[in-house]
C-alpha atoms as a PDB file:
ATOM      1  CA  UNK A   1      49.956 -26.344  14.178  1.00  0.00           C
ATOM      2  CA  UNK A   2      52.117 -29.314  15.118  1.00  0.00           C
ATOM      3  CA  UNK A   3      49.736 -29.804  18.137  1.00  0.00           C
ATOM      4  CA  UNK A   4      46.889 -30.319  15.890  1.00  0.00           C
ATOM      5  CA  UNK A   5      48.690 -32.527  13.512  1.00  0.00           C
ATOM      6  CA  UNK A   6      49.217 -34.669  16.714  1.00  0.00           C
ATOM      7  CA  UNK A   7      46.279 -34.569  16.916  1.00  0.00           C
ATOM      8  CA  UNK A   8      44.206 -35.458  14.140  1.00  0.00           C
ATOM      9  CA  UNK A   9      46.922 -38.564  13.929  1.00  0.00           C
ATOM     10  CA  UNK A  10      45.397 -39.643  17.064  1.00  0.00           C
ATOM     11  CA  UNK A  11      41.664 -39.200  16.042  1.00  0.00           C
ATOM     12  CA  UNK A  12      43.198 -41.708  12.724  1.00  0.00           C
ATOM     13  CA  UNK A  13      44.507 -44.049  15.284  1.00  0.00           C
ATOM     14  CA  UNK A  14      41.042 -44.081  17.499  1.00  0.00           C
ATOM     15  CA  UNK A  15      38.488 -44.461  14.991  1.00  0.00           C
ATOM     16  CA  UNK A  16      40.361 -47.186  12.753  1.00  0.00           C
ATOM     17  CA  UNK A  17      40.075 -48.809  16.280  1.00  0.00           C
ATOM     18  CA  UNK A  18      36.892 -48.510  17.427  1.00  0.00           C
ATOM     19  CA  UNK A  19      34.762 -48.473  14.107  1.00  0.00           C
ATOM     20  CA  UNK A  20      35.927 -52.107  13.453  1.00  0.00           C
ATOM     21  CA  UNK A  21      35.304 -53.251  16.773  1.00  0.00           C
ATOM     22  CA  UNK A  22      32.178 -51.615  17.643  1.00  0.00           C
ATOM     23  CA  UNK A  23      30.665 -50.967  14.460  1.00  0.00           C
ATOM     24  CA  UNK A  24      30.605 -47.018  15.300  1.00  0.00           C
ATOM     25  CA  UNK A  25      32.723 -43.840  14.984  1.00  0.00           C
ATOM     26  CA  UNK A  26      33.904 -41.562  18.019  1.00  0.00           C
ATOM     27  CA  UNK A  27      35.106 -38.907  16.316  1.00  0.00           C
ATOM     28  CA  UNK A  28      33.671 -38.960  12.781  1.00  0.00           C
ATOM     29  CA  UNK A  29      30.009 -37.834  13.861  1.00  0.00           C
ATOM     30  CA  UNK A  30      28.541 -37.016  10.204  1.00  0.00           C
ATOM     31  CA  UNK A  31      29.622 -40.868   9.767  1.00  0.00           C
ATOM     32  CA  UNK A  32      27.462 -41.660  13.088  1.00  0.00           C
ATOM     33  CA  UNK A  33      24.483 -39.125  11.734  1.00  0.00           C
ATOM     34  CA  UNK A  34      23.857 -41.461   8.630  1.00  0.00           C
ATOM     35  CA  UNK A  35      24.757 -45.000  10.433  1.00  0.00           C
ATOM     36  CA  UNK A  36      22.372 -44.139  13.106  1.00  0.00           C
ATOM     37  CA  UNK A  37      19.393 -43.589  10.668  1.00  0.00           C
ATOM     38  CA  UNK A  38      20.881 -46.688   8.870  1.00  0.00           C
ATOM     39  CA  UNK A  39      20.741 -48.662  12.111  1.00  0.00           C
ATOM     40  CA  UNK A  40      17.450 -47.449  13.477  1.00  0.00           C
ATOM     41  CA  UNK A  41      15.594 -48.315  10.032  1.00  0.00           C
ATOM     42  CA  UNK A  42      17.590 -51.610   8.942  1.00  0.00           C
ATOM     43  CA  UNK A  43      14.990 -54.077  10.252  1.00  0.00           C
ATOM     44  CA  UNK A  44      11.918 -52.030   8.656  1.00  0.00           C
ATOM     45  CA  UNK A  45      10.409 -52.319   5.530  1.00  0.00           C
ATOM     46  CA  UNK A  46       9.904 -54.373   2.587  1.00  0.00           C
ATOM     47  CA  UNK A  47      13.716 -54.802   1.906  1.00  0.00           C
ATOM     48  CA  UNK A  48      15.692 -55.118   5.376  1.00  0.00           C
ATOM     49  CA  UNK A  49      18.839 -53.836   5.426  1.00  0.00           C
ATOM     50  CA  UNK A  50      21.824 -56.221   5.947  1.00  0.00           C
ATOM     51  CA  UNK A  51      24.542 -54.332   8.209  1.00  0.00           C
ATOM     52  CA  UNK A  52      27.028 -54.714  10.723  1.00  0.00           C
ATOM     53  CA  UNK A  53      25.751 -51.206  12.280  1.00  0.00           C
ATOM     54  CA  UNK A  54      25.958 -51.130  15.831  1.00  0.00           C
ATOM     55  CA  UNK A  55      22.616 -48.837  17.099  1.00  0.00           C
ATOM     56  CA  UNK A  56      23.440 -48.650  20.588  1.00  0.00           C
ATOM     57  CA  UNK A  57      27.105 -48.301  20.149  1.00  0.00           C
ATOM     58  CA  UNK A  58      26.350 -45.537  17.354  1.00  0.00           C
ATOM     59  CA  UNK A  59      23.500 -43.691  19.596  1.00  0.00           C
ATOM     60  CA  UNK A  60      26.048 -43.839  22.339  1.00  0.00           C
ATOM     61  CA  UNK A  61      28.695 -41.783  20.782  1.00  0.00           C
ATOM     62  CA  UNK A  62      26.852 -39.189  19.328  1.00  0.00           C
ATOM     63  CA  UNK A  63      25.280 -38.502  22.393  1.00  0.00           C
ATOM     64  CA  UNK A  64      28.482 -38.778  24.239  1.00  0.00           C
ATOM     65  CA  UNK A  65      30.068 -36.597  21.983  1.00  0.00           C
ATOM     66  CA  UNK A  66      27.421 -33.992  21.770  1.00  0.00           C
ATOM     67  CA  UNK A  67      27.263 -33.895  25.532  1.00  0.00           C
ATOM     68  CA  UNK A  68      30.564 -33.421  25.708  1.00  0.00           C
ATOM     69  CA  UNK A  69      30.969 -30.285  22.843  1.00  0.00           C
ATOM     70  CA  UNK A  70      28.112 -28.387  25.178  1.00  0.00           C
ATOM     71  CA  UNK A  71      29.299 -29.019  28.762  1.00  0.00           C
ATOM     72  CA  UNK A  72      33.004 -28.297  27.655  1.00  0.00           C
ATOM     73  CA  UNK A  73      32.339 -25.970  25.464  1.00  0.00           C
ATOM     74  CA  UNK A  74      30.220 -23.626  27.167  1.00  0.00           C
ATOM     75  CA  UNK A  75      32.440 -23.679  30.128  1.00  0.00           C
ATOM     76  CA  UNK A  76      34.746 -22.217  28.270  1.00  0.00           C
ATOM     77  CA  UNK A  77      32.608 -19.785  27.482  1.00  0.00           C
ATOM     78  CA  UNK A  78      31.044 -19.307  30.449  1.00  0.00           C
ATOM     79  CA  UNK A  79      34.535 -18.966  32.028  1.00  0.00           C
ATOM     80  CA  UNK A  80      35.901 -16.775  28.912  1.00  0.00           C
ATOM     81  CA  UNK A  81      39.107 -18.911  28.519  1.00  0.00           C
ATOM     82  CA  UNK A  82      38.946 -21.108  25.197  1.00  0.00           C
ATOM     83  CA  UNK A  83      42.574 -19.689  24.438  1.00  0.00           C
ATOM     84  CA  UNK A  84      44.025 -19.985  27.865  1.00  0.00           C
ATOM     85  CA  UNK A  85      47.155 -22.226  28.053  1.00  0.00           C
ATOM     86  CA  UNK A  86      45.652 -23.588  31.563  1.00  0.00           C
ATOM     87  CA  UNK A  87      42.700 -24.151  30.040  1.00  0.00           C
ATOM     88  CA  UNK A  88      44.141 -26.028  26.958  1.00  0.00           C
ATOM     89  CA  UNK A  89      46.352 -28.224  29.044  1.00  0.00           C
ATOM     90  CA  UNK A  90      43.777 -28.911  31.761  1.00  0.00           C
ATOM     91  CA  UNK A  91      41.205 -30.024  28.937  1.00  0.00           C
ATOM     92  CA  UNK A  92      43.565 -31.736  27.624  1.00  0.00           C
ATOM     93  CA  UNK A  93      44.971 -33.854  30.626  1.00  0.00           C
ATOM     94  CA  UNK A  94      41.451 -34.719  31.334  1.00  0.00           C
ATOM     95  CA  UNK A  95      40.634 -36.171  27.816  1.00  0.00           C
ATOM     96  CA  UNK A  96      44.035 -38.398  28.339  1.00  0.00           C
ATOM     97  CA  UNK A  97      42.428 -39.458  31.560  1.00  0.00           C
ATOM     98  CA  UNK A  98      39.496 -40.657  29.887  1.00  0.00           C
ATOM     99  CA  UNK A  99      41.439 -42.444  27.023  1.00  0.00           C
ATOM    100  CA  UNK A 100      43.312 -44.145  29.768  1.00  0.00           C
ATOM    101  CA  UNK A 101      40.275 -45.794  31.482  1.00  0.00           C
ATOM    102  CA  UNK A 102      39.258 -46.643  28.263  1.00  0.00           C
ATOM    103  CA  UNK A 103      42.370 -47.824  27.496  1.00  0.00           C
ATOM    104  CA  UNK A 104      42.222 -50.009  30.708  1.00  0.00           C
ATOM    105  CA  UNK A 105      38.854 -51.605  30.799  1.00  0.00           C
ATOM    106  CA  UNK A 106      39.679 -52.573  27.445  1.00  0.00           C
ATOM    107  CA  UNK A 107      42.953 -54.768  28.449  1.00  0.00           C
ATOM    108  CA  UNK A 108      41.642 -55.729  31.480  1.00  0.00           C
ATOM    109  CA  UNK A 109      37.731 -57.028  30.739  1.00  0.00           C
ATOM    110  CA  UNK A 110      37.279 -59.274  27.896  1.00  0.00           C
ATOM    111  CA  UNK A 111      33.832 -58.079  27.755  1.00  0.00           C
ATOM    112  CA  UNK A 112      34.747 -54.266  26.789  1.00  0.00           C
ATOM    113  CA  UNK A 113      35.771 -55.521  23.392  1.00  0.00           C
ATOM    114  CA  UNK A 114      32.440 -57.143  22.410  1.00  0.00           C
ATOM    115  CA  UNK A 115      30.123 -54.958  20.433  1.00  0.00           C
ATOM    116  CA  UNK A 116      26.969 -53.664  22.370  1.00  0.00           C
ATOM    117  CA  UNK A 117      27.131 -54.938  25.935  1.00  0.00           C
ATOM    118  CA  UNK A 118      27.680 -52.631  28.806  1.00  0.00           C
ATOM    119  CA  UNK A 119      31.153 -52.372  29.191  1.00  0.00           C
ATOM    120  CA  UNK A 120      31.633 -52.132  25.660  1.00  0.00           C
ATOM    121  CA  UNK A 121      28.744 -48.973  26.014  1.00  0.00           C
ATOM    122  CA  UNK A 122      31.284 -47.285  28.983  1.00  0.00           C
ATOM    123  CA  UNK A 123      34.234 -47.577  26.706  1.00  0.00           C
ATOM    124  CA  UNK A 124      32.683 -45.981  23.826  1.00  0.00           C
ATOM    125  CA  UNK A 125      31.074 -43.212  26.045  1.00  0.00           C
ATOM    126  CA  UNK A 126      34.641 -42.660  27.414  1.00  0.00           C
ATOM    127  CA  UNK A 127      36.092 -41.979  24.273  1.00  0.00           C
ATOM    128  CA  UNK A 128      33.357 -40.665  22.197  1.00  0.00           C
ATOM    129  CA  UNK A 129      33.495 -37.767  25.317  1.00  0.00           C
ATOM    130  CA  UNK A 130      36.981 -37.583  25.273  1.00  0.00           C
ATOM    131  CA  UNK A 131      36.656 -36.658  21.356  1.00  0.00           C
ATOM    132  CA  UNK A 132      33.903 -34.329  21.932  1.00  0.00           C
ATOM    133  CA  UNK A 133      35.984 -32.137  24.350  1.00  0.00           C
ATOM    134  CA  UNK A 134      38.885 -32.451  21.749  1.00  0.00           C
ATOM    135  CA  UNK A 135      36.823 -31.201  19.020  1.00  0.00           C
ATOM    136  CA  UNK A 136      35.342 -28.523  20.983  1.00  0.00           C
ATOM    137  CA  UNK A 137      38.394 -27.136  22.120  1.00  0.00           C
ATOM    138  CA  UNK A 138      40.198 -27.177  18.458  1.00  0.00           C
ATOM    139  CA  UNK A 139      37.231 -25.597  16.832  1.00  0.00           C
ATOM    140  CA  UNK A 140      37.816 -22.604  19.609  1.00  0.00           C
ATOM    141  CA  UNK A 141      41.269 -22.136  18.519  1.00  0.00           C
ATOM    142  CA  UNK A 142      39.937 -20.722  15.144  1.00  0.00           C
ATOM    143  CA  UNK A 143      41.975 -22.522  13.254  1.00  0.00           C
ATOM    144  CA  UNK A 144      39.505 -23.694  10.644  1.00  0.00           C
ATOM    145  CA  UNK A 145      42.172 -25.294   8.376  1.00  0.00           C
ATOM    146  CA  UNK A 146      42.587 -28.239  10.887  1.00  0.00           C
ATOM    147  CA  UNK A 147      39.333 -29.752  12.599  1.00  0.00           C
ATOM    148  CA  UNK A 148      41.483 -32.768  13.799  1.00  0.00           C
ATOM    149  CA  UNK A 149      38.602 -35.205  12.956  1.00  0.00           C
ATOM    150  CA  UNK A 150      36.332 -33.753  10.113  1.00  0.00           C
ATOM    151  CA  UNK A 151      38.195 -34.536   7.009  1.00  0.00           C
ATOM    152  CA  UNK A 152      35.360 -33.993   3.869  1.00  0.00           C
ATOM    153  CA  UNK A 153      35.557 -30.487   4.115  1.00  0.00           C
ATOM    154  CA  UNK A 154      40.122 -30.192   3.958  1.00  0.00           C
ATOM    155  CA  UNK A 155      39.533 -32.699   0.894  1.00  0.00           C
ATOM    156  CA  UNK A 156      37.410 -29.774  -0.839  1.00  0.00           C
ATOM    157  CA  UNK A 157      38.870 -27.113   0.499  1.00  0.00           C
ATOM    158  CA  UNK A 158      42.208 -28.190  -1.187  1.00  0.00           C
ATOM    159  CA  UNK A 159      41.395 -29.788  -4.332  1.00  0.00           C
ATOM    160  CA  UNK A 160      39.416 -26.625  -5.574  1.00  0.00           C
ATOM    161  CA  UNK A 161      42.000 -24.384  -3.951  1.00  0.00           C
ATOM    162  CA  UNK A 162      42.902 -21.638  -6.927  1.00  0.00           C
ATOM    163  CA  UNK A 163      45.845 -21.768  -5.452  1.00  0.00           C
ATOM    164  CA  UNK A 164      46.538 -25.605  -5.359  1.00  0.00           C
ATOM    165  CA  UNK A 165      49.305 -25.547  -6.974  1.00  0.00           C
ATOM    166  CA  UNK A 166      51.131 -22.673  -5.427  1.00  0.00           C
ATOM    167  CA  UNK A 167      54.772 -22.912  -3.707  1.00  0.00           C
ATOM    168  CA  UNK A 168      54.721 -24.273   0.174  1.00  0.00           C
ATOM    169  CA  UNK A 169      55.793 -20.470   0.981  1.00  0.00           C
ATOM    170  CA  UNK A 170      52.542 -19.330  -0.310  1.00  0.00           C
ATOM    171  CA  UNK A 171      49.633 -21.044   0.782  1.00  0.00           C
ATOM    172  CA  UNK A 172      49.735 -21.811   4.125  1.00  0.00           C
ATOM    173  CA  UNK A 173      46.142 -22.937   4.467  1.00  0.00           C
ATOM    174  CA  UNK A 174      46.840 -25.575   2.079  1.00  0.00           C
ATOM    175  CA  UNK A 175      49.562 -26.257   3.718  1.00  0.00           C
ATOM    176  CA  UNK A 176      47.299 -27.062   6.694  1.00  0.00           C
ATOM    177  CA  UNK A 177      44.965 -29.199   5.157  1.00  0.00           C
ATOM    178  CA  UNK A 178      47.295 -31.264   3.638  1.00  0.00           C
ATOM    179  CA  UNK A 179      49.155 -31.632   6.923  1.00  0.00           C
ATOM    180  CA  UNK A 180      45.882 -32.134   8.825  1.00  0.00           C
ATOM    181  CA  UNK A 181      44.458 -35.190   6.232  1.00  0.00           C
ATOM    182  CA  UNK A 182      47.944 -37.005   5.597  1.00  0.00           C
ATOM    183  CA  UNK A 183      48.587 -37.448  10.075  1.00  0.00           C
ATOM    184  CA  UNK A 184      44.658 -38.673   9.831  1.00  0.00           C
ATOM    185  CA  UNK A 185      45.391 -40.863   7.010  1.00  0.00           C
ATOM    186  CA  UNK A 186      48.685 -42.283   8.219  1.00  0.00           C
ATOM    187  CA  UNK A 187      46.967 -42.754  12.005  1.00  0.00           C
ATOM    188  CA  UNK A 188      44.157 -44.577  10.231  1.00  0.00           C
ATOM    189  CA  UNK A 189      46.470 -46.981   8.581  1.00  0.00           C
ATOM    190  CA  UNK A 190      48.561 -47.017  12.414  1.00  0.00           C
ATOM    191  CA  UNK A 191      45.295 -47.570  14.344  1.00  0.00           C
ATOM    192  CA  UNK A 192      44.014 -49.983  11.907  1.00  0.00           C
ATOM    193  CA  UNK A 193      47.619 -52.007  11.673  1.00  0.00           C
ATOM    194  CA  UNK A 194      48.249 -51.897  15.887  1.00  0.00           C
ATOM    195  CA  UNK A 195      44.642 -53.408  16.005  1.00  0.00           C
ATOM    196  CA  UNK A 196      44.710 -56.560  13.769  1.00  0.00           C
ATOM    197  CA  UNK A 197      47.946 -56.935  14.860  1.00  0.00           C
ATOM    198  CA  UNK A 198      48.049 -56.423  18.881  1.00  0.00           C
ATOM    199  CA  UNK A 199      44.460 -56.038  19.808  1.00  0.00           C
ATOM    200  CA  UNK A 200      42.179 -52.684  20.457  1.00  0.00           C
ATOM    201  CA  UNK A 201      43.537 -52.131  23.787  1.00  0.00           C
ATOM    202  CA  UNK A 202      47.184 -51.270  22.020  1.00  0.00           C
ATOM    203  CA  UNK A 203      45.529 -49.465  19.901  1.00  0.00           C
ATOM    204  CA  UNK A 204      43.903 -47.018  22.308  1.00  0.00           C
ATOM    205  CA  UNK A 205      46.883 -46.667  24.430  1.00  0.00           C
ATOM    206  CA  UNK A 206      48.693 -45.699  21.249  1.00  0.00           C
ATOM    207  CA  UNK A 207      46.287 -42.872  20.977  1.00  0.00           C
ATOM    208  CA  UNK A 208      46.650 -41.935  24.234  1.00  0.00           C
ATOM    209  CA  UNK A 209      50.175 -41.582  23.585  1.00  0.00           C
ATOM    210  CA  UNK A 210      49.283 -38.868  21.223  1.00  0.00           C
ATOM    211  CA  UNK A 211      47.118 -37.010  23.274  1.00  0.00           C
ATOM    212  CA  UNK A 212      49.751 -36.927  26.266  1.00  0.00           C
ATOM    213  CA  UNK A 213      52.605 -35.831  23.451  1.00  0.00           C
ATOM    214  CA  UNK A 214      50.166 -32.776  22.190  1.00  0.00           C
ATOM    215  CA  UNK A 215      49.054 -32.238  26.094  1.00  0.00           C
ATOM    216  CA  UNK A 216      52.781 -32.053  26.415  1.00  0.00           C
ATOM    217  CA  UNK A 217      52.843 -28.981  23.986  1.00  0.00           C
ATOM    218  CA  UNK A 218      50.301 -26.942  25.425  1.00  0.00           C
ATOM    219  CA  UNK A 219      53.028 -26.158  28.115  1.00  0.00           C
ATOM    220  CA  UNK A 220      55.143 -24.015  25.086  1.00  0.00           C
ATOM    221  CA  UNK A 221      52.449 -23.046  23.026  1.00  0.00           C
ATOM    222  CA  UNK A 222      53.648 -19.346  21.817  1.00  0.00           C
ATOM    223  CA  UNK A 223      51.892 -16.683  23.809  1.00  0.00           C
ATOM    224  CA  UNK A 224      50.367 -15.401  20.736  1.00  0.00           C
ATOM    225  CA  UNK A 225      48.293 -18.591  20.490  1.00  0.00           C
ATOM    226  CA  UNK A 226      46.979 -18.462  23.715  1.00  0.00           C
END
């Protein structure tokens, strides 16, 4: 579970990043859903909306990120190892390869930080894959209580829990949720701070830097979980 608490504090970190700077979400794809209807219908009508939507950052991700959900999901599949421990640390290294050249065309090209050009399309594909593949591989591990990006469902999940109010010993998929929406809460406020403050490219790497610490983990995961 600590893994996934990793995590989820990275997906926090990532999207406080890359909403404000590209006017899009990587992970949060029920956020994209709506902005992308928002974005493709904002200039129509009889009332224009007014909106800093980004629609070919926004169409970008979700297409990144639902390519990335089939191809790695289905070779897991395919291959019949979503619980293997090579297969979690494999997928794994490669989405903190991805991060990195993300992380790297945004410190080293001034242009990857501007909203809607090409480089800033690469770096969103990058990442928006890199949290597909993340996703993907969570949701395999059946542990429903911790999505590492989707947070609506934990908030109502544990606020009408019967059981809300039951002793830490005793509900352990409360226990979960709340785990799972404070690290994406706190990385928010991280990803969001390390951004005004040092710049997106930080703010990435600092991500990274919590993918590579829950890559780390997939070396000792307990053989039951894998």
């Amino acid at each position: 579970e600590l893994q996934l608490f990793i995590l989820a504090l990275g997906t926090g970190i990532q999207d406080a990043v890359v909403y404000p700077q590209f006017g899009c979400f990587v992970s949060n794809q029920t956020g994209n859903t709506v902005v992308f209807a928002v974005g493709a219908l904002s200039r129509r009508g009889a009332h224009p909306i007014v909106s800093s939507v980004s629609l070919p950052a926004t169409a970008t991700s979700l297409g990144l990120f639902i390519a990335s959900l089939f191809i790695t999901g289905q070779l897991a599949n395919f291959l019949d190892v979503v619980q293997r421990r090579w297969w979690l640390f494999s997928t794994s290294l490669f989405q903190c390869a991805v991060i990195a050249i993300a992380a790297a065309l945004l410190y080293r090209l001034p242009g990857a930080s501007h909203a809607s050009n090409g480089l800033s399309l690469l770096v969103i594909s990058l990442l928006a894959f890199s949290s597909g593949a993340q996703v993907g591989m969570v949701r395999a591990l059946k542990i429903t209580d911790i999505t590492t990006a989707m947070a609506t469902a934990a908030w109502i999940d544990v606020l009408i829990d019967p059981k809300c109010f039951a002793p830490l010993t005793q509900n352990r998929g409360r226990n979960r949720r709340v785990g799972f929406l404070l690290s994406l809460v706190v990385g928010s406020f991280i990803g969001a701070a390390a951004h005004a403050e040092l710049g997106p490219g930080f703010a990435v790497i600092l991500s990274l830097l919590t993918r590579l610490l829950a890559t780390g983990t997939c070396l000792v995961l307990p053989t039951r979980s894998i």
